[in-house]
Protein backbone atom coordinates (compact mmCIF):
# COMPACT_ATOMS: atom_id res chain seq x y z
CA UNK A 1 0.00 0.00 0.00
CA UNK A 2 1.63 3.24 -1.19
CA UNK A 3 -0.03 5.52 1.37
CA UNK A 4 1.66 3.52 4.46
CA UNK A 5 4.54 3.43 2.78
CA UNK A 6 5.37 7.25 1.83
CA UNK A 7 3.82 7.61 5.55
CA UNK A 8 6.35 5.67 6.81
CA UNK A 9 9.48 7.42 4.76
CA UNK A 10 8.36 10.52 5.72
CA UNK A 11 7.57 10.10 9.75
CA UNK A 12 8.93 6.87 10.39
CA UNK A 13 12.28 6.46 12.33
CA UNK A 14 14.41 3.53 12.37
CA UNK A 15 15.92 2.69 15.71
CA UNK A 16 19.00 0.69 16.82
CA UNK A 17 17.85 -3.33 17.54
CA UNK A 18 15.06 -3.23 14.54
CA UNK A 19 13.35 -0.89 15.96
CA UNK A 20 10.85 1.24 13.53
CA UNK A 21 8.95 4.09 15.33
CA UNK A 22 6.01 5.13 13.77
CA UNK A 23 4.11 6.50 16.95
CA UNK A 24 3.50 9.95 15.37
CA UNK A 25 0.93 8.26 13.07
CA UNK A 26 0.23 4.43 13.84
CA UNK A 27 0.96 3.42 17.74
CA UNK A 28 0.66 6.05 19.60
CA UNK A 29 -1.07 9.01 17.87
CA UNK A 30 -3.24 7.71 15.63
CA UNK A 31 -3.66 9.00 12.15
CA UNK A 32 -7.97 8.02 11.53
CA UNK A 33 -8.05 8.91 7.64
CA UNK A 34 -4.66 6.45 7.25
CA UNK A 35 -6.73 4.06 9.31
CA UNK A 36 -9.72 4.41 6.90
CA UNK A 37 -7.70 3.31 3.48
CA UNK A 38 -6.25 0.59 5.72
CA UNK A 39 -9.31 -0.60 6.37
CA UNK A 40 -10.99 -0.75 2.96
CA UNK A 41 -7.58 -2.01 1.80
CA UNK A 42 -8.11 -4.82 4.33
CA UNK A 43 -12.12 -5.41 3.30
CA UNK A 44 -10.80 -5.50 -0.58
CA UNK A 45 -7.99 -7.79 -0.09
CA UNK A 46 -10.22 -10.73 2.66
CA UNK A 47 -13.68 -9.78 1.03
CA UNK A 48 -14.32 -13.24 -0.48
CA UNK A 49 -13.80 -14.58 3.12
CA UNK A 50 -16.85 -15.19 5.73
CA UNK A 51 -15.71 -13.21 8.55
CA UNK A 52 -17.75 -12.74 11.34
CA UNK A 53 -15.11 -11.32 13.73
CA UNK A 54 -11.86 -9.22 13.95
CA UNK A 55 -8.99 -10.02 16.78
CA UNK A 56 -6.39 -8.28 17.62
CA UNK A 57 -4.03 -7.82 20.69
CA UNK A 58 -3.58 -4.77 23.42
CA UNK A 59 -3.00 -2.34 22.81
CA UNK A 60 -1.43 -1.27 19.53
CA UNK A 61 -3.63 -3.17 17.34
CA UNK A 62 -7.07 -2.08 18.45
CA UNK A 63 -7.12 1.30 16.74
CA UNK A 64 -6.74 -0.09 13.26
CA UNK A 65 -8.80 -3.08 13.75
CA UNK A 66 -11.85 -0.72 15.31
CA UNK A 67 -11.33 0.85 11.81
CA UNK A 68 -11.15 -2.13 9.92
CA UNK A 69 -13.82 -4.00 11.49
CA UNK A 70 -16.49 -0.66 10.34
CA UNK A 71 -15.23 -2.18 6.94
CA UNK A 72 -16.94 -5.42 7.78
CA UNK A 73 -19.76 -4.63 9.97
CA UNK A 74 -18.16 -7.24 12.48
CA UNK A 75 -17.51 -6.72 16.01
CA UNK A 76 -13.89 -6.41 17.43
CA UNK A 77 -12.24 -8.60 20.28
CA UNK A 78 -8.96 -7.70 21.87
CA UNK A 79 -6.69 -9.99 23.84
CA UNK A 80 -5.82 -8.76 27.26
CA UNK A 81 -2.68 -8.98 28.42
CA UNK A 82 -3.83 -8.51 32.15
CA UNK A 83 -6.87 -10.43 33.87
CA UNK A 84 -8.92 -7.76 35.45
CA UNK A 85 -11.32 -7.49 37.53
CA UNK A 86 -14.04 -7.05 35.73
CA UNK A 87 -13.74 -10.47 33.82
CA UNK A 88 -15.79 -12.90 34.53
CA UNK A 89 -16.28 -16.72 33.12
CA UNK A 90 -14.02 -19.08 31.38
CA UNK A 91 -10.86 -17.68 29.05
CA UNK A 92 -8.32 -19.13 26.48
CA UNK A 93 -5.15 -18.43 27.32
CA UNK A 94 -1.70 -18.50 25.73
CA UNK A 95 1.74 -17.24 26.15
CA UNK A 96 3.02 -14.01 23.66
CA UNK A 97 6.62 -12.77 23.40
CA UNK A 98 6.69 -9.17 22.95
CA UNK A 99 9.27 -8.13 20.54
CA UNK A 100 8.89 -4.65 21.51
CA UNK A 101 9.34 -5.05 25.02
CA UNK A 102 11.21 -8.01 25.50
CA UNK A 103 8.54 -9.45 27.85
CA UNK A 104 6.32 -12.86 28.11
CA UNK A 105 2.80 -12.06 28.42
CA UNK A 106 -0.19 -14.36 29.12
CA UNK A 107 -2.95 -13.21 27.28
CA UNK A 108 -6.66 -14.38 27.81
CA UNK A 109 -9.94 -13.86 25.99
CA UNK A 110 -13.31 -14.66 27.51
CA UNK A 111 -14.64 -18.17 25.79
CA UNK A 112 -17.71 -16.54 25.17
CA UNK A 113 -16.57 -14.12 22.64
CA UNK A 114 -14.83 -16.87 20.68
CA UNK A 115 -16.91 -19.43 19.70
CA UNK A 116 -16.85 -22.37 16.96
CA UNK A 117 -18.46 -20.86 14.36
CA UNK A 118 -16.42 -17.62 14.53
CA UNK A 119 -14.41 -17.00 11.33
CA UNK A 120 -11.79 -14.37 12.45
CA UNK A 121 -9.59 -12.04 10.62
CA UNK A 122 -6.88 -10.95 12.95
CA UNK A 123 -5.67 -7.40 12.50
CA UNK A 124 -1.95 -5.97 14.04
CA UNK A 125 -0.09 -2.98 13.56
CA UNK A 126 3.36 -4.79 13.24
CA UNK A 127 4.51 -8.50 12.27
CA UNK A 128 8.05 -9.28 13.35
CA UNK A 129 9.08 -12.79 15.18
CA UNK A 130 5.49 -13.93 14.82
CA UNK A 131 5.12 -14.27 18.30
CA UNK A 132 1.47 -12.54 18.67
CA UNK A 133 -0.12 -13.54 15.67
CA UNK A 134 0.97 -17.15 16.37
CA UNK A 135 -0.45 -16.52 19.98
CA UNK A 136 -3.90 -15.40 18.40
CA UNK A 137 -3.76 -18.26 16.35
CA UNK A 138 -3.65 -20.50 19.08
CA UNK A 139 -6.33 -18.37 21.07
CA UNK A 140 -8.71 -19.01 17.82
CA UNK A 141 -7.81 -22.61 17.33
CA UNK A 142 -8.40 -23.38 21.52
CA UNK A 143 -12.20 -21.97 20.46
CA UNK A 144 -12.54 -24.44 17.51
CA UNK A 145 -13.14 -21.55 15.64
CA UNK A 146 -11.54 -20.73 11.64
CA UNK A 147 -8.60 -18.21 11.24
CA UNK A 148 -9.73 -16.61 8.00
CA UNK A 149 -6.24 -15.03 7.45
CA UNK A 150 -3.95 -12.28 8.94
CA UNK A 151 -3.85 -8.51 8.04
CA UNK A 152 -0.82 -6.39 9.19
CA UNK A 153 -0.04 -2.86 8.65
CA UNK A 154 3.74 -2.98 8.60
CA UNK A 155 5.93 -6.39 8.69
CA UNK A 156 9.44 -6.91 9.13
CA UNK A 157 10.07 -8.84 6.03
CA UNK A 158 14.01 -9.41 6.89
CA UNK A 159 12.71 -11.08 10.74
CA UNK A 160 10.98 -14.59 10.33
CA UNK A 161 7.28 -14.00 11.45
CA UNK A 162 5.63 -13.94 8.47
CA UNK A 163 6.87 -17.06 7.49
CA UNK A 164 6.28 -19.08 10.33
CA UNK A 165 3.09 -18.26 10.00
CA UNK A 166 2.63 -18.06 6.45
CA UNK A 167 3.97 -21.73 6.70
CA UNK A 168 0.74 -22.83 8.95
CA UNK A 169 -1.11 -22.48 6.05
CA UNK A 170 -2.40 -19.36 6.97
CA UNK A 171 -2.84 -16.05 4.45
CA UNK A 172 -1.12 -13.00 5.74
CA UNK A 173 -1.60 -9.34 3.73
CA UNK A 174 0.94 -7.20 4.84
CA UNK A 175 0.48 -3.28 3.90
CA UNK A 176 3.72 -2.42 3.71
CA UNK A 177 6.87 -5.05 3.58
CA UNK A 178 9.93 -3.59 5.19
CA UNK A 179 13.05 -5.34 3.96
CA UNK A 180 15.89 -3.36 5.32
CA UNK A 181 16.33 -0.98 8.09
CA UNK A 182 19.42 0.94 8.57
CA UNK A 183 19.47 2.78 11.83
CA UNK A 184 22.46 4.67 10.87
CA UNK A 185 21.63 5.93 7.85
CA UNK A 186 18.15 5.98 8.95
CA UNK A 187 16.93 4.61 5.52
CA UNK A 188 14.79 1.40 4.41
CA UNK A 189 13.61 -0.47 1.70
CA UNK A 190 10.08 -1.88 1.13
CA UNK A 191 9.73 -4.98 -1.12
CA UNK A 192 8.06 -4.55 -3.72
C-alpha cells in the first residue's frame, strides 16, 4: 500500500535493535483517515472470506482493527494482556513474546466471545518474530473456531514471522513489507 509506505518514509524512524517508530501516526497518535484506506484495503484484499469477527491484541492493534472491522460490519475482540477485575467466566489463554518489550505475556480472551463458528480475521499494527499472531492463532484454534487469514499494517520482512506463519497455512496481507532498516543511515527499503 503506497499511502503507508510514503507515511512511513516521511515520519517513520528507524531505531538501533530493529526498531521502527512510527508513533506519530500508527501506535501512539493515531492517524484516523490512514486508518480508513487501511481498512478498505483490508475489506478489498479478505472480502471473499466469511468473517464474522476481527482479533487483535492490546493495545497497539485495536485502533486499526476498530477501523477495519467498520469495513466489515463485524464486532472487534482484543486480547488482554492482564486479567482484570471485571472479567468474569471461562478464558483461552496463551503465552506471547513481545518483541517490543522483550517481555512474556499471558494473554486471555473470555470463551464466550470466541466461539466455533467464529471466522476471524486478525488485525496488528506490526509482524516481526510472529510471536502474537501465532499466539492469536492459538487463542482461535483453543475456540474451535476458523482463522480466516492475517492482516498487518507494517511487517518486518528481513525477521521470520511472516513465514512461520505463512507456513501454517495461513494467508497474511501485509500493507507495507519492510526489507531493510538501517538505523544509521536511517533509511529502508520496502519490497516490492
Amino acid at each position: 500500500m503506497k499511502l503507508l509506505e510514503e507515511r512511513i518514509r516521511q515520519d517513520g524512524v528507524v531505531k538501533p535493535g530493529n526498531v521502527l517508530k512510527v508513533d506519530s501516526f500508527l501506535n501512539h497518535q493515531m492517524d484516523v483517515d490512514l486508518f480508513n484506506e487501511m481498512g478498505k484495503e483490508f475489506k478489498r484484499l479478505f472480502a471473499r472470506h466469511p468473517i464474522n469477527k476481527i482479533l487483535t491484541i492490546e493495545a497497539s492493534g485495536i485502533g486499526i482493527a476498530c477501523i477495519v472491522a467498520q469495513h466489515f460490519n463485524v464486532p472487534v475482540v482484543f486480547a488482554k494482556k492482564a486479567k482484570s477485575i471485571n472479567l468474569d467466566g471461562e478464558m483461552y489463554s496463551t503465552k506471547i513474546e513481545s518483541f517490543t518489550h522483550k517481555k512474556v505475556y499471558d494473554v486471555i480472551v473470555a470463551k464466550k466471545f470466541l466461539q466455533p463458528e467464529d471466522h476471524i480475521l486478525i488485525i496488528d499494527d506490526f509482524l516481526a518474530n510472529g510471536c502474537a499472531v501465532d499466539g492469536l492463532i492459538d487463542l482461535i484454534r483453543s475456540a474451535g473456531a476458523t482463522v480466516e487469514g492475517v492482516g498487518i499494517a507494517i511487517e518486518k520482512g528481513f525477521q521470520q514471522g511472516g513465514d512461520l506463519i505463512r507456513s501454517k497455512g495461513i494467508r497474511v496481507e501485509s500493507l507495507a513489507i519492510v526489507d531493510s532498516m538501517d538505523c544509521d543511515s536511517g533509511t529502508l527499503t520496502f519490497r516490492s
